[in-house]
N, C-alpha and C. Protein backbone atom coordinates (compact mmCIF):
# COMPACT_ATOMS: atom_id res chain seq x y z
N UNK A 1 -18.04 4.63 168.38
CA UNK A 1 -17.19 5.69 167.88
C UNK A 1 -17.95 7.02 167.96
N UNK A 2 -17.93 7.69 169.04
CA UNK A 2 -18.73 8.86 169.10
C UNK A 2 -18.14 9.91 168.36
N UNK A 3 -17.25 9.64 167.93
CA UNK A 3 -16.22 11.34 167.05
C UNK A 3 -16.80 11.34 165.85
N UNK A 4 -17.08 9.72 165.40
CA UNK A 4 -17.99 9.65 163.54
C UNK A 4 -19.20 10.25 163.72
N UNK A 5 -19.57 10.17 165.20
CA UNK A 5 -21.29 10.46 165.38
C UNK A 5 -20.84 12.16 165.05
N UNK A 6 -20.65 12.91 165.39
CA UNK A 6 -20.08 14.18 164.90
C UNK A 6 -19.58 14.43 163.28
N UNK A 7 -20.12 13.90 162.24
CA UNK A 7 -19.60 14.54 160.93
C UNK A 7 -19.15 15.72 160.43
N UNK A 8 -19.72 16.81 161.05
CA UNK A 8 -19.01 17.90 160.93
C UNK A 8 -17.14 17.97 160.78
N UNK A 9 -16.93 17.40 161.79
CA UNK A 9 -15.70 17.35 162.44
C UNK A 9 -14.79 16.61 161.27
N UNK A 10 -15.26 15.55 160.51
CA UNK A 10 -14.65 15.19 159.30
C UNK A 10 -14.70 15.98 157.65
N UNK A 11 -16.11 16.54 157.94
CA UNK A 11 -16.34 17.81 156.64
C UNK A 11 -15.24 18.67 156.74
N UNK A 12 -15.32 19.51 158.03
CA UNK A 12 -14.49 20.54 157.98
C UNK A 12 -12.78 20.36 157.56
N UNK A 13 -12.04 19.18 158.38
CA UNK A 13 -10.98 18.65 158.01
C UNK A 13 -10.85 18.40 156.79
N UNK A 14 -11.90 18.12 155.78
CA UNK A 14 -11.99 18.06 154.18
C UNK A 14 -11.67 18.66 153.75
N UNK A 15 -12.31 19.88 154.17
CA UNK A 15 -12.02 21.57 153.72
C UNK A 15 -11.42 22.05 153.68
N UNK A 16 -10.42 21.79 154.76
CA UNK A 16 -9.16 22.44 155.26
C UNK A 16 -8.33 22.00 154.30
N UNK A 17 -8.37 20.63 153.81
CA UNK A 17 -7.39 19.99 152.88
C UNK A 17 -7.92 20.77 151.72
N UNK A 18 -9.35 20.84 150.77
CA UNK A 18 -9.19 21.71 150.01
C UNK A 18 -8.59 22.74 149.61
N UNK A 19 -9.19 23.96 151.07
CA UNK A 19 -9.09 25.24 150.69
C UNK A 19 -7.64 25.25 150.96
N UNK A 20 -6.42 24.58 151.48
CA UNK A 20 -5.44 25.59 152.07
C UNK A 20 -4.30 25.49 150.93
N UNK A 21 -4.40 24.93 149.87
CA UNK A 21 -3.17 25.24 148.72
C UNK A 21 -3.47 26.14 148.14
N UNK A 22 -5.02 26.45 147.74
CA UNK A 22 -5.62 27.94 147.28
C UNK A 22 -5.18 28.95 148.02
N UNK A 23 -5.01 28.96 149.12
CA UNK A 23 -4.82 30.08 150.40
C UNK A 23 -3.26 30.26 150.64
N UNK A 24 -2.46 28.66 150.01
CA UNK A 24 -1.51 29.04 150.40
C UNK A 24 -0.56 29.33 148.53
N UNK A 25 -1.26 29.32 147.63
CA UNK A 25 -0.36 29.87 146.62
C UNK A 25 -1.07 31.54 146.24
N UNK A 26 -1.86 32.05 146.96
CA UNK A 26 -2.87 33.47 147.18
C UNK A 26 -1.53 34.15 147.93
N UNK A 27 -1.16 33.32 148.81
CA UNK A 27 -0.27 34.07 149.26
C UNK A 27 1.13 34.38 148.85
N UNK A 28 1.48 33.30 147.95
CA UNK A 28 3.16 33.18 147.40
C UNK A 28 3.07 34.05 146.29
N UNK A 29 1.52 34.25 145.61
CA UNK A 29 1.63 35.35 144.38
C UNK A 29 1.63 36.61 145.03
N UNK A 30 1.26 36.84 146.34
CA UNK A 30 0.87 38.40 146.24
C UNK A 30 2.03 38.53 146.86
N UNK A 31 2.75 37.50 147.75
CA UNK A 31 4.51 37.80 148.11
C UNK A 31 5.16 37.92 147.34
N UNK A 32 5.26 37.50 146.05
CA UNK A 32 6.06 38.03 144.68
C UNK A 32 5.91 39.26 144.16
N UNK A 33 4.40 39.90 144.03
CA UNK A 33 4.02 40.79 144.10
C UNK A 33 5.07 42.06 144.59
N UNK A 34 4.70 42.09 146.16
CA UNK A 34 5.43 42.44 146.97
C UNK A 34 6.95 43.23 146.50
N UNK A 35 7.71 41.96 146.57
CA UNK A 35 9.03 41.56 145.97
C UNK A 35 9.18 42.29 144.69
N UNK A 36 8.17 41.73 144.01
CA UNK A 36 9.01 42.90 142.64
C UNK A 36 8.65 44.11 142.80
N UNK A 37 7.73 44.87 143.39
CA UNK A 37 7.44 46.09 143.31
C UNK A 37 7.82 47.01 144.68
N UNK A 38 7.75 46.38 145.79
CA UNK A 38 8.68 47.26 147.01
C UNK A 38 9.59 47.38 147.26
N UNK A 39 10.24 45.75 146.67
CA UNK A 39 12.05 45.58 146.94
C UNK A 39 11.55 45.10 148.01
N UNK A 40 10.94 44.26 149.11
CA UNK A 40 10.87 43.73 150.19
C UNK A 40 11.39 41.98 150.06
N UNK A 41 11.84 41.73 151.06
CA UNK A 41 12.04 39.94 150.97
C UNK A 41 10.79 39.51 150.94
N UNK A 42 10.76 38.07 150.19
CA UNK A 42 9.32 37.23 150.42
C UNK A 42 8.80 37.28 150.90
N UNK A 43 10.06 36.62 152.33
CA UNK A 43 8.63 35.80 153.10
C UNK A 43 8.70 37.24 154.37
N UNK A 44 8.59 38.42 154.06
CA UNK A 44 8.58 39.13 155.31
C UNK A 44 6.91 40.05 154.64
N UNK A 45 6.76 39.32 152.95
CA UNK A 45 5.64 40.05 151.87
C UNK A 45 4.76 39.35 152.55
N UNK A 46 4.66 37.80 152.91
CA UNK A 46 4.07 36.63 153.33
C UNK A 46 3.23 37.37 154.75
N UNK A 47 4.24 37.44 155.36
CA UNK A 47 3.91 37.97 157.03
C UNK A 47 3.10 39.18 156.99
N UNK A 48 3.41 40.09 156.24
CA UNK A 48 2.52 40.96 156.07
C UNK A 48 1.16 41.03 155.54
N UNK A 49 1.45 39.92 154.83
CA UNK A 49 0.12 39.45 154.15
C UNK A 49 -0.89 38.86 155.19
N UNK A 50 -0.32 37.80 155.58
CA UNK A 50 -0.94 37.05 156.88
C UNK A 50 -1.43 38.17 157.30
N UNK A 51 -0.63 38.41 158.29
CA UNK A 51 -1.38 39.88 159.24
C UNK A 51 -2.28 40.69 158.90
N UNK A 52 -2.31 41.06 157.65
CA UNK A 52 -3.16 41.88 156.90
C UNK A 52 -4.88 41.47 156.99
N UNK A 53 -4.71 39.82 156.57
CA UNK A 53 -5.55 38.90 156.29
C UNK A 53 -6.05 38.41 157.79
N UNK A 54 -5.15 38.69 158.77
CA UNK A 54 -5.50 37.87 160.26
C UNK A 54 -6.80 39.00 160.60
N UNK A 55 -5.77 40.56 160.61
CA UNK A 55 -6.53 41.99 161.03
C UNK A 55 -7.91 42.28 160.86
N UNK A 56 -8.22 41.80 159.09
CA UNK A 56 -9.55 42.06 158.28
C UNK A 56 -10.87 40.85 158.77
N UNK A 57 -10.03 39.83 159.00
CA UNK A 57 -10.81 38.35 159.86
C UNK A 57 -11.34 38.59 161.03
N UNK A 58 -10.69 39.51 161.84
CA UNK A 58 -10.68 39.97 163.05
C UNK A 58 -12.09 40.66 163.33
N UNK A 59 -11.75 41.62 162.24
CA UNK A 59 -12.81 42.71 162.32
C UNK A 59 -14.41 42.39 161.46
N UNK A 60 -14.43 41.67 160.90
CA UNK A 60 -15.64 41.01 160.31
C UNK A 60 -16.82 39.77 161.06
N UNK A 61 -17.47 40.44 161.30
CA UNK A 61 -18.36 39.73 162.55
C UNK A 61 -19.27 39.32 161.68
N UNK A 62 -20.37 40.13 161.17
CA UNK A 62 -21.56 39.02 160.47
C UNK A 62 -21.35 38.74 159.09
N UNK A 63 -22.39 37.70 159.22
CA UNK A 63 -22.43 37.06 157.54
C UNK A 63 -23.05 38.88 156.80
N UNK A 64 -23.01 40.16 157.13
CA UNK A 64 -23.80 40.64 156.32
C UNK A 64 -22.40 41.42 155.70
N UNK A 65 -21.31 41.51 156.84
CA UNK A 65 -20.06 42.22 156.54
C UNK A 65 -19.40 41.15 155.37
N UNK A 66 -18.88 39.91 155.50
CA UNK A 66 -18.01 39.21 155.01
C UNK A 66 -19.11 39.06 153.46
N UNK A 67 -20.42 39.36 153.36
CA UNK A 67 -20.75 39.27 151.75
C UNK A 67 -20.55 40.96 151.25
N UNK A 68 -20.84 41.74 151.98
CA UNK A 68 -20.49 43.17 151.44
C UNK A 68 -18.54 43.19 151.27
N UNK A 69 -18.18 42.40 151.77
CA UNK A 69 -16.75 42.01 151.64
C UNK A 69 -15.88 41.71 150.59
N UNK A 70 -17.09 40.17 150.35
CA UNK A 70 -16.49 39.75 148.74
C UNK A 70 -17.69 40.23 147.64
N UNK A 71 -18.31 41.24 147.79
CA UNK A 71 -19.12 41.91 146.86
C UNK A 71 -17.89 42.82 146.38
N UNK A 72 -17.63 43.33 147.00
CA UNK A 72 -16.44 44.87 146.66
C UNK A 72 -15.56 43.58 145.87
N UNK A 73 -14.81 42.90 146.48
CA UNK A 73 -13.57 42.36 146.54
C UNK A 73 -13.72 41.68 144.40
N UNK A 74 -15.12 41.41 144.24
CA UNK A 74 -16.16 40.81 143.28
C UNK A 74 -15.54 42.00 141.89
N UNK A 75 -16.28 43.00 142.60
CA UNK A 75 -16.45 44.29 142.42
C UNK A 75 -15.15 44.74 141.38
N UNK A 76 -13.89 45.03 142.01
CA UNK A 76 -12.70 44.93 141.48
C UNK A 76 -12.26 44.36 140.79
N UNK A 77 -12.11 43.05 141.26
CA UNK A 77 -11.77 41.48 140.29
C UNK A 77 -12.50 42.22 139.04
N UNK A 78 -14.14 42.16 138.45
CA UNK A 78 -14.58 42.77 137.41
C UNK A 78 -13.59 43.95 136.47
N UNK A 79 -12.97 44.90 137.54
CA UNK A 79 -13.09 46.25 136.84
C UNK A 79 -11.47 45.68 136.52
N UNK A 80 -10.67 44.97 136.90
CA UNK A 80 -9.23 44.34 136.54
C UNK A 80 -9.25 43.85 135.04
N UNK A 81 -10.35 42.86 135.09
CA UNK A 81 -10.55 42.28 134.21
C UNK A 81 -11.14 42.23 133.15
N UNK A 82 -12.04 43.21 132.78
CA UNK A 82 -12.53 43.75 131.69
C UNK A 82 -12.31 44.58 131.84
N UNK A 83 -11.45 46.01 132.30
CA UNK A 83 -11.27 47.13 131.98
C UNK A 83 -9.39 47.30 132.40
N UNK A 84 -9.09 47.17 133.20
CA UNK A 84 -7.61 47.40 133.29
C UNK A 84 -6.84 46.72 132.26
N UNK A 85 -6.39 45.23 132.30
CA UNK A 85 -5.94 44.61 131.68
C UNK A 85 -5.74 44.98 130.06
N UNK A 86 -7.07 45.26 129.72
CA UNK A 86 -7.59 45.45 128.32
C UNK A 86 -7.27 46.79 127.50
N UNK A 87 -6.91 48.05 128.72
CA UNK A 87 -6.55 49.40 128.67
C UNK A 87 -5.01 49.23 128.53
N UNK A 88 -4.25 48.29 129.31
CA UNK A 88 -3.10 47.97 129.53
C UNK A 88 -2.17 47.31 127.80
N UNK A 89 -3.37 46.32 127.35
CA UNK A 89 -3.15 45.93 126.27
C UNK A 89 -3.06 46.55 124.71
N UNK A 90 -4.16 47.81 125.00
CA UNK A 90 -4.28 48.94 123.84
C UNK A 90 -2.86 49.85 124.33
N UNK A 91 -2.79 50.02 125.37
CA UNK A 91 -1.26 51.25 125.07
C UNK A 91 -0.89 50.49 125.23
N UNK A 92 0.09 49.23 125.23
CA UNK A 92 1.10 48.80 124.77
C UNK A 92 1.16 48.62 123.28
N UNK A 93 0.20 48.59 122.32
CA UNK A 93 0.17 49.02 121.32
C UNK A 93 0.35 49.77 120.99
N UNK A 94 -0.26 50.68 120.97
CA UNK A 94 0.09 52.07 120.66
C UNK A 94 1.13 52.24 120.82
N UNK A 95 2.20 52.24 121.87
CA UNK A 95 3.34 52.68 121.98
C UNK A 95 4.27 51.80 121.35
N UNK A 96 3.95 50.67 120.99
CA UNK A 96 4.76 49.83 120.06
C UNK A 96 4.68 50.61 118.83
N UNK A 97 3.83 51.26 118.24
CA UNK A 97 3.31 51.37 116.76
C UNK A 97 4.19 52.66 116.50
N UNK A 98 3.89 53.79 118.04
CA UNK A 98 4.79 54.62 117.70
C UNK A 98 6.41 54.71 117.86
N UNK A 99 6.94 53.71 118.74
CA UNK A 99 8.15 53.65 118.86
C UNK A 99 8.52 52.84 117.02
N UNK A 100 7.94 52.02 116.98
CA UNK A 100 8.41 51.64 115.41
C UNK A 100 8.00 52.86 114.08
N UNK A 101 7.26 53.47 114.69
CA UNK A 101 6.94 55.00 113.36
C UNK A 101 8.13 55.54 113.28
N UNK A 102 8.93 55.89 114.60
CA UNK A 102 9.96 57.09 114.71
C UNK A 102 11.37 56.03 114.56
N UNK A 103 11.14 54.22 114.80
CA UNK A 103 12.61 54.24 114.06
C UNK A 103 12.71 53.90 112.59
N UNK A 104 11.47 54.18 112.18
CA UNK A 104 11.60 53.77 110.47
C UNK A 104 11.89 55.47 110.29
N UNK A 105 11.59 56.39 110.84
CA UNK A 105 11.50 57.81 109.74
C UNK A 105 13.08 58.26 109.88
């Protein structure tokens, strides 16, 4: 069986089964995304996405680009998540507190 003598060839097929429900619900959220905020159909959010994602693949040649890549990408994720979200959560307070000030007075 010379194809077993090649393990790679069964790792990678592993992988593929891993990574691609991650890759493929990455994409059904940011097509919803899409959808509620452009008014665009799904799956045309999907295609654009792809493409988007094919374009940036394209253009990324070394391992030194694709870690300065998900450094930024790192980068963001951070500033979403301890700072947006959390800013997001104080004024909706606030504006709860004052919309209920002005219908009690």
């Amino acid at each position: 069986m010379p194809f077993v003598e090649r393990f790679e060839y069964i790792g990678i097929a592993t992988w593929t089964i891993v990574l691609l429900p991650n890759f493929c619900i990455s994409f059904w959220c940011t097509s919803r995304i899409i959808k509620k905020v452009a008014n665009l159909k799904q799956k045309y959010g999907v295609l654009l996405i792809f493409m988007l994602v094919l374009i940036i693949i394209y253009f990324l040649k070394t391992g030194q680009q694709i870690y300065t890549l998900t450094n930024y990408i790192g980068k963001i994720g951070f500033i979403i998540d301890y700072g947006y979200i959390p800013l997001l959560f104080f004024l909706i307070l606030i504006v709860k507190r004052v919309k209920k000030k002005y219908r009690t007075s």
